[in-house]
N, C-alpha and C. Protein backbone atom coordinates (compact mmCIF):
# COMPACT_ATOMS: atom_id res chain seq x y z
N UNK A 1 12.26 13.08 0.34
CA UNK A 1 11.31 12.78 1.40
C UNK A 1 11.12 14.02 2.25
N UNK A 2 10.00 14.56 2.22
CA UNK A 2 9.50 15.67 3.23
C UNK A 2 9.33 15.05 5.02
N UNK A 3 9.56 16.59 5.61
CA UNK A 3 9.82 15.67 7.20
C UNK A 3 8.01 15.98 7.43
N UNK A 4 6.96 15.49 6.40
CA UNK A 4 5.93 15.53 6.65
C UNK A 4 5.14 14.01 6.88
N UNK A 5 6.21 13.06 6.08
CA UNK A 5 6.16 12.06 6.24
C UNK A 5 5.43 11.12 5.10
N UNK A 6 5.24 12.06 3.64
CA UNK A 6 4.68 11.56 3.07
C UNK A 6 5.28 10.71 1.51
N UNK A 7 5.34 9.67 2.18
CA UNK A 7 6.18 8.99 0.95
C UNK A 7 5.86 8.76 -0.27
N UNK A 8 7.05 8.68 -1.16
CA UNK A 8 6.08 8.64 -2.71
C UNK A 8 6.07 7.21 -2.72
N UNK A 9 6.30 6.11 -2.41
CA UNK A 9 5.92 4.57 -2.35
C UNK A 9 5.75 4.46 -1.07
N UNK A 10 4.62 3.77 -1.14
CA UNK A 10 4.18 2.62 0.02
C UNK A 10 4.06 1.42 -0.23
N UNK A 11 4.36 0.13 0.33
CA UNK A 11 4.25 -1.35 0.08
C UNK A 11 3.45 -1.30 1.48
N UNK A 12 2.40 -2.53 1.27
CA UNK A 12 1.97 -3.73 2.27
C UNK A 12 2.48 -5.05 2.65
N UNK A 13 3.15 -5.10 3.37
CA UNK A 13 3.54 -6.49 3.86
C UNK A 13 2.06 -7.30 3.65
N UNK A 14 1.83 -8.13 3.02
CA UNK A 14 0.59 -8.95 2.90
C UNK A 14 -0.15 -9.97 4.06
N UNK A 15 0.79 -10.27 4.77
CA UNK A 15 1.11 -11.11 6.28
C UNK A 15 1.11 -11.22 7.43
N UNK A 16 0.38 -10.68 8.14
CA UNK A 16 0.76 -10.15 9.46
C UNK A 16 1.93 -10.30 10.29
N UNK A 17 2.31 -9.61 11.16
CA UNK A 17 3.61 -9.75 11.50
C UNK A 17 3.44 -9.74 13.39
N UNK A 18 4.54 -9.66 13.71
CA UNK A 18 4.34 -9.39 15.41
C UNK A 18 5.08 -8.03 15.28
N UNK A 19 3.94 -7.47 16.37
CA UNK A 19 3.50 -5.93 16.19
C UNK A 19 5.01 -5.65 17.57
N UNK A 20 5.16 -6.87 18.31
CA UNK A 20 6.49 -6.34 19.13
C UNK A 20 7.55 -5.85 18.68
N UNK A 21 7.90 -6.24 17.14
CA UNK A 21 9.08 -6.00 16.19
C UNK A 21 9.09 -4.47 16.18
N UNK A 22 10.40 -4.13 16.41
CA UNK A 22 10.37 -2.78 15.47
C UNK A 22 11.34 -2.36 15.02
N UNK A 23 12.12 -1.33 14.71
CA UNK A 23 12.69 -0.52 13.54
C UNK A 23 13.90 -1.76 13.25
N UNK A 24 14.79 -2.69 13.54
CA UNK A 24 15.75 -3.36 12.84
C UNK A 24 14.92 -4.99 12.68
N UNK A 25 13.81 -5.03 13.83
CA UNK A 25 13.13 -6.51 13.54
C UNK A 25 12.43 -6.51 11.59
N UNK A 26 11.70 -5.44 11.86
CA UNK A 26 10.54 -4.83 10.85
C UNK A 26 12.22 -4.66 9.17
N UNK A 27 12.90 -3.88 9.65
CA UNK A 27 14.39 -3.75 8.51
C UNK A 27 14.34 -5.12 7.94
N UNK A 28 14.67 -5.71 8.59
CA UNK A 28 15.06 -7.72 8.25
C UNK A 28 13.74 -8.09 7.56
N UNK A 29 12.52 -7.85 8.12
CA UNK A 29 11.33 -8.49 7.44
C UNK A 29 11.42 -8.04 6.03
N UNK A 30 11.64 -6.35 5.62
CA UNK A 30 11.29 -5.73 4.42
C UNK A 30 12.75 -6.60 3.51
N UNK A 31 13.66 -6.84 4.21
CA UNK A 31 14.99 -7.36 3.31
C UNK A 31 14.86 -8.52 2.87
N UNK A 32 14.18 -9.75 3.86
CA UNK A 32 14.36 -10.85 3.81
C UNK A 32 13.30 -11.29 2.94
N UNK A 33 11.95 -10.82 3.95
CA UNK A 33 10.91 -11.92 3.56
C UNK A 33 10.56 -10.81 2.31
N UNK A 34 10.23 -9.98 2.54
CA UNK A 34 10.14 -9.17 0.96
C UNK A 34 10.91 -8.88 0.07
N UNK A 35 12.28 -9.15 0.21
CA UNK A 35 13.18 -8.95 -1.21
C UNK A 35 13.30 -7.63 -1.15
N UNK A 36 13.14 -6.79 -0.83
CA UNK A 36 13.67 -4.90 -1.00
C UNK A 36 14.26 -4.68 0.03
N UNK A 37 15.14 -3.42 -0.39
CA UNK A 37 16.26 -2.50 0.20
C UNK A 37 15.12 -1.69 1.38
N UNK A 38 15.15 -1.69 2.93
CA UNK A 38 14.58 -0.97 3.69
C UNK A 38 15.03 0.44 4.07
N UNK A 39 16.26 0.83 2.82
CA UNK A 39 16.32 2.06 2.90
C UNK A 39 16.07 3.17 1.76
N UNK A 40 15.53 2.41 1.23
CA UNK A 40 14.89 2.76 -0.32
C UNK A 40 14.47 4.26 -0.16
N UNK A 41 13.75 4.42 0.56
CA UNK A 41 13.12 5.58 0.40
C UNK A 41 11.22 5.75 0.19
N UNK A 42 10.92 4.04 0.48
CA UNK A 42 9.53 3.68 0.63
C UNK A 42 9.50 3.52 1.46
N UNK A 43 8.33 3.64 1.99
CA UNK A 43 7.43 2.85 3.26
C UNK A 43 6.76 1.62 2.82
N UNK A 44 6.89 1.03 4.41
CA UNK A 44 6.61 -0.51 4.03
C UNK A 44 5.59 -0.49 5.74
N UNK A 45 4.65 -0.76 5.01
CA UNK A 45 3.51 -1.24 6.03
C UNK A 45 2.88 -2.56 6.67
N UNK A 46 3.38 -2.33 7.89
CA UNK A 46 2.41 -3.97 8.24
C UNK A 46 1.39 -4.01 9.08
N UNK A 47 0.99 -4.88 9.07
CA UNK A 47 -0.46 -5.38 10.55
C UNK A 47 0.06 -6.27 11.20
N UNK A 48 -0.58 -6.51 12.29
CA UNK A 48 -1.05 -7.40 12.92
C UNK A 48 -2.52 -8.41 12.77
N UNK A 49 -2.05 -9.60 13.45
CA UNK A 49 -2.85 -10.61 12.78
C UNK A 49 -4.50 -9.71 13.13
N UNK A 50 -5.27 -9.42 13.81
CA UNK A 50 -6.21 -8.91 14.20
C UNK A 50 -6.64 -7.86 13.28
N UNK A 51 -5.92 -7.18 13.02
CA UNK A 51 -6.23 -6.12 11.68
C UNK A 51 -6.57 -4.85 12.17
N UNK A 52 -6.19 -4.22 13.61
CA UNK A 52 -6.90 -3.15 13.81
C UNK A 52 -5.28 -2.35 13.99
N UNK A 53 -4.19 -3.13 14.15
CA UNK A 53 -2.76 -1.92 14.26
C UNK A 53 -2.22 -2.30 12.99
N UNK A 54 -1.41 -1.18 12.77
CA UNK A 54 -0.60 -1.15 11.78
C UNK A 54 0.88 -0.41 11.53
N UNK A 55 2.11 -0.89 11.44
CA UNK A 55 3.03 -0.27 11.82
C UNK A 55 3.61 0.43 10.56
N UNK A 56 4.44 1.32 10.09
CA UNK A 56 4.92 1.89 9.39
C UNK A 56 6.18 2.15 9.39
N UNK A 57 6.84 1.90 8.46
CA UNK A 57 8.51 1.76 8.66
C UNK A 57 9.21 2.54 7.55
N UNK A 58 9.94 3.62 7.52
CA UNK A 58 10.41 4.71 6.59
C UNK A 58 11.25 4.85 6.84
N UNK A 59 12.77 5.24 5.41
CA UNK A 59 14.00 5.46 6.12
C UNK A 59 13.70 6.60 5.29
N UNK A 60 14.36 7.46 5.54
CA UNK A 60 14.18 8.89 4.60
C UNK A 60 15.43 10.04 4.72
N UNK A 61 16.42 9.17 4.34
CA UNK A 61 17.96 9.27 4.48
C UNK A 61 18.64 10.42 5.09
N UNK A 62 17.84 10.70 6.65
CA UNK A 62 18.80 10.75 8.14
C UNK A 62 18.66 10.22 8.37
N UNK A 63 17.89 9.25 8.89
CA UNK A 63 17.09 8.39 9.68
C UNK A 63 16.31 7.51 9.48
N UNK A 64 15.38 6.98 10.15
CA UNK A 64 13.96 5.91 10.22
C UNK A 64 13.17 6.42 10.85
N UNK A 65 11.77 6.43 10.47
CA UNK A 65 10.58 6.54 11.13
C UNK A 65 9.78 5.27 10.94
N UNK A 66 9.59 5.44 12.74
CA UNK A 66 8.67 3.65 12.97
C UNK A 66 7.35 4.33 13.25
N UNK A 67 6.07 4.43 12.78
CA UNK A 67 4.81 4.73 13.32
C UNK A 67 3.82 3.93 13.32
N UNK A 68 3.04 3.80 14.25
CA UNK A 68 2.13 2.93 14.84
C UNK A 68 0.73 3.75 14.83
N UNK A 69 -0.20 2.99 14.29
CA UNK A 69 -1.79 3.01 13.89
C UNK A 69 -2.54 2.26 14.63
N UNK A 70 -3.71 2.69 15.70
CA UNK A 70 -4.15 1.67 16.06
C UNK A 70 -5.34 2.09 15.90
N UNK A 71 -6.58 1.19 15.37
CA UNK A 71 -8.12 1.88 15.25
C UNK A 71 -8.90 0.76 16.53
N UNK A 72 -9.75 1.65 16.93
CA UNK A 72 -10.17 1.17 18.59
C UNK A 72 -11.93 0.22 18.09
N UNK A 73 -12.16 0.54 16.83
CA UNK A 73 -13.36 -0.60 16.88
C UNK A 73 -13.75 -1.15 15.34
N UNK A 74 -12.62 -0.81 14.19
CA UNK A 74 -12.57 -0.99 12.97
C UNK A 74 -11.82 -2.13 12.79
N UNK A 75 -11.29 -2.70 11.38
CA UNK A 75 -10.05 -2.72 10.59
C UNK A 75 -9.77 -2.00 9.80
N UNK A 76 -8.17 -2.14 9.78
CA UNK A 76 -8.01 -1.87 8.54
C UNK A 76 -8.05 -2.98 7.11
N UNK A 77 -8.75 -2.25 6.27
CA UNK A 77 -8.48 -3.30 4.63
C UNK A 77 -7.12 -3.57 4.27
N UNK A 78 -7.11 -4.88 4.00
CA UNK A 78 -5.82 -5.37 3.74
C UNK A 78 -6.10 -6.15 2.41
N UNK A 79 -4.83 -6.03 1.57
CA UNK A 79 -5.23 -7.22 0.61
C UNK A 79 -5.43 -8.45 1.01
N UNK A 80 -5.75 -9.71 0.03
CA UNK A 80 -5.54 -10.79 0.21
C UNK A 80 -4.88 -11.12 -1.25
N UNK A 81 -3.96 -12.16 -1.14
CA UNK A 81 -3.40 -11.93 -2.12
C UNK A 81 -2.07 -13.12 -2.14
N UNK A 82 -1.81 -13.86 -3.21
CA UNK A 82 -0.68 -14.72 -2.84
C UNK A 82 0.82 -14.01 -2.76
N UNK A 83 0.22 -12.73 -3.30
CA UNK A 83 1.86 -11.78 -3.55
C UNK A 83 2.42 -11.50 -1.76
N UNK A 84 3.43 -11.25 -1.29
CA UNK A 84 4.00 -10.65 -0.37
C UNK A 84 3.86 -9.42 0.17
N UNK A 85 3.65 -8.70 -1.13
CA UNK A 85 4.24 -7.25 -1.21
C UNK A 85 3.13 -6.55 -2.10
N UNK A 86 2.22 -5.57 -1.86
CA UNK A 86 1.38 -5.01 -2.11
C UNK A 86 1.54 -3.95 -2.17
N UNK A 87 1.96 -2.97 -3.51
CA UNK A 87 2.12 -1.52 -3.40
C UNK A 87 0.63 -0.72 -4.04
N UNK A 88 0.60 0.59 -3.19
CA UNK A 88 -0.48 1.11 -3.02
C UNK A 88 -0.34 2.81 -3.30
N UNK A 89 -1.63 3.42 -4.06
CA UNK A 89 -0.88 4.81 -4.39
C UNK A 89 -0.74 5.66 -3.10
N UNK A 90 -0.49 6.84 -2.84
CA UNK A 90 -0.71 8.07 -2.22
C UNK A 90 -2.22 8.40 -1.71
N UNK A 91 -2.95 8.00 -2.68
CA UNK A 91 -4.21 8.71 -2.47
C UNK A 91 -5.31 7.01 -1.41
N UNK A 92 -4.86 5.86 -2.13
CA UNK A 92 -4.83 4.93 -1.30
C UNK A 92 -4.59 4.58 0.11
N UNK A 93 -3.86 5.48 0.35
CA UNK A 93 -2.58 5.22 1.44
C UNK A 93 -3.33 6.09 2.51
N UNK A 94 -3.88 7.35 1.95
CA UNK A 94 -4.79 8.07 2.42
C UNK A 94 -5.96 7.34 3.24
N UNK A 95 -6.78 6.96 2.33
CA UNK A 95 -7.88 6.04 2.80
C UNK A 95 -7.60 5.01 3.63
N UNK A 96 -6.42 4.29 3.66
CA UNK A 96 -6.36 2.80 4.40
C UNK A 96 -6.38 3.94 5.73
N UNK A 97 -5.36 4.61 5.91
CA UNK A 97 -5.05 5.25 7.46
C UNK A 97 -5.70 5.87 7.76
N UNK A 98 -7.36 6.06 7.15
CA UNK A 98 -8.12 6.50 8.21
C UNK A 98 -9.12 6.01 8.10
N UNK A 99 -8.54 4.37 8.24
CA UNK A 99 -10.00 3.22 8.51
C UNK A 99 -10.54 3.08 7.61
N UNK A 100 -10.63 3.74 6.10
CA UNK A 100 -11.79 3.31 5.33
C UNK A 100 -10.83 2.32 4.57
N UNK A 101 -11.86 1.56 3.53
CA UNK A 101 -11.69 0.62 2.83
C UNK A 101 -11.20 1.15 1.36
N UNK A 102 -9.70 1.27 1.30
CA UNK A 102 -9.45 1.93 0.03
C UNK A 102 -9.96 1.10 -1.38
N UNK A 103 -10.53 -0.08 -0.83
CA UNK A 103 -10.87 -0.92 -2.11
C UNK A 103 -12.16 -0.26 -2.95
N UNK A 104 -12.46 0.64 -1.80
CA UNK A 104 -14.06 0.91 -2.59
C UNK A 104 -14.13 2.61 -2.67
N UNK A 105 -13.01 3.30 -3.00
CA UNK A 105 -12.59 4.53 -3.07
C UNK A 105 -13.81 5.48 -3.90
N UNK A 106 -14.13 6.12 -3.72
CA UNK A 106 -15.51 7.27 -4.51
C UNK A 106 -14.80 7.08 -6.00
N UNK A 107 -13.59 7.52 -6.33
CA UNK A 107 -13.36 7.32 -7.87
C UNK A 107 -13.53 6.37 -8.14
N UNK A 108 -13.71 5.42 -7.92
CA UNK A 108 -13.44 3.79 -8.39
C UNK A 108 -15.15 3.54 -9.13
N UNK A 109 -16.08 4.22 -8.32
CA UNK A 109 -17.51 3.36 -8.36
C UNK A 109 -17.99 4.30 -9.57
N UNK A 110 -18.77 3.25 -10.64
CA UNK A 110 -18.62 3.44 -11.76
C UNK A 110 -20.20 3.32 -12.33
């Protein structure tokens, strides 16, 4: 893990969560309600019910990084999905965090 912050996995929490939680509330969510190790070495992303914050939770073995996204008149795209856990590439990961809709990515359209 680079201290640039760029992880080679990212997951989506599928669910919204309460955005008050953070670095050991958000730990328990990725253990419990998602089934994975929160020190893996992924990032695990959530929202809030509203869809415009988004928190980010990384252990990157010194530490944890908790970072917070907030877009002031967008959403962000989220799956929908019966799964929990939504993993997403690099270049994806790109697009969600800066508001666009990674569903409809320039490579994709055919």
């Amino acid at each position: 893990m680079s201290s640039t912050l760029a992880p080679a996995q990212v997951f989506l929490a599928v669910e919204p969560v309460d955005m008050r939680l953070g670095v050991d509330g958000l730990s328990r969510c990725v253990q419990h309600s998602l089934g994975q190790l929160p020190c893996d070495g992924s990032a695990y992303a959530f929202r809030n019910k509203n869809g415009n914050r988004i928190k980010l939770l990384v252990w990157d073995g010194t530490g944890v990084w908790l970072c917070v996204r907030r877009l002031h008149q967008e959403r962000f795209t989220w799956p929908q999905s019966q799964d929990v856990l939504c993993h997403l590439s690099q270049s994806d990961w790109q697009w969600l965090t800066t508001g666009v809709d990674w569903r409809r990515h320039p490579e994709w359209q055919v």
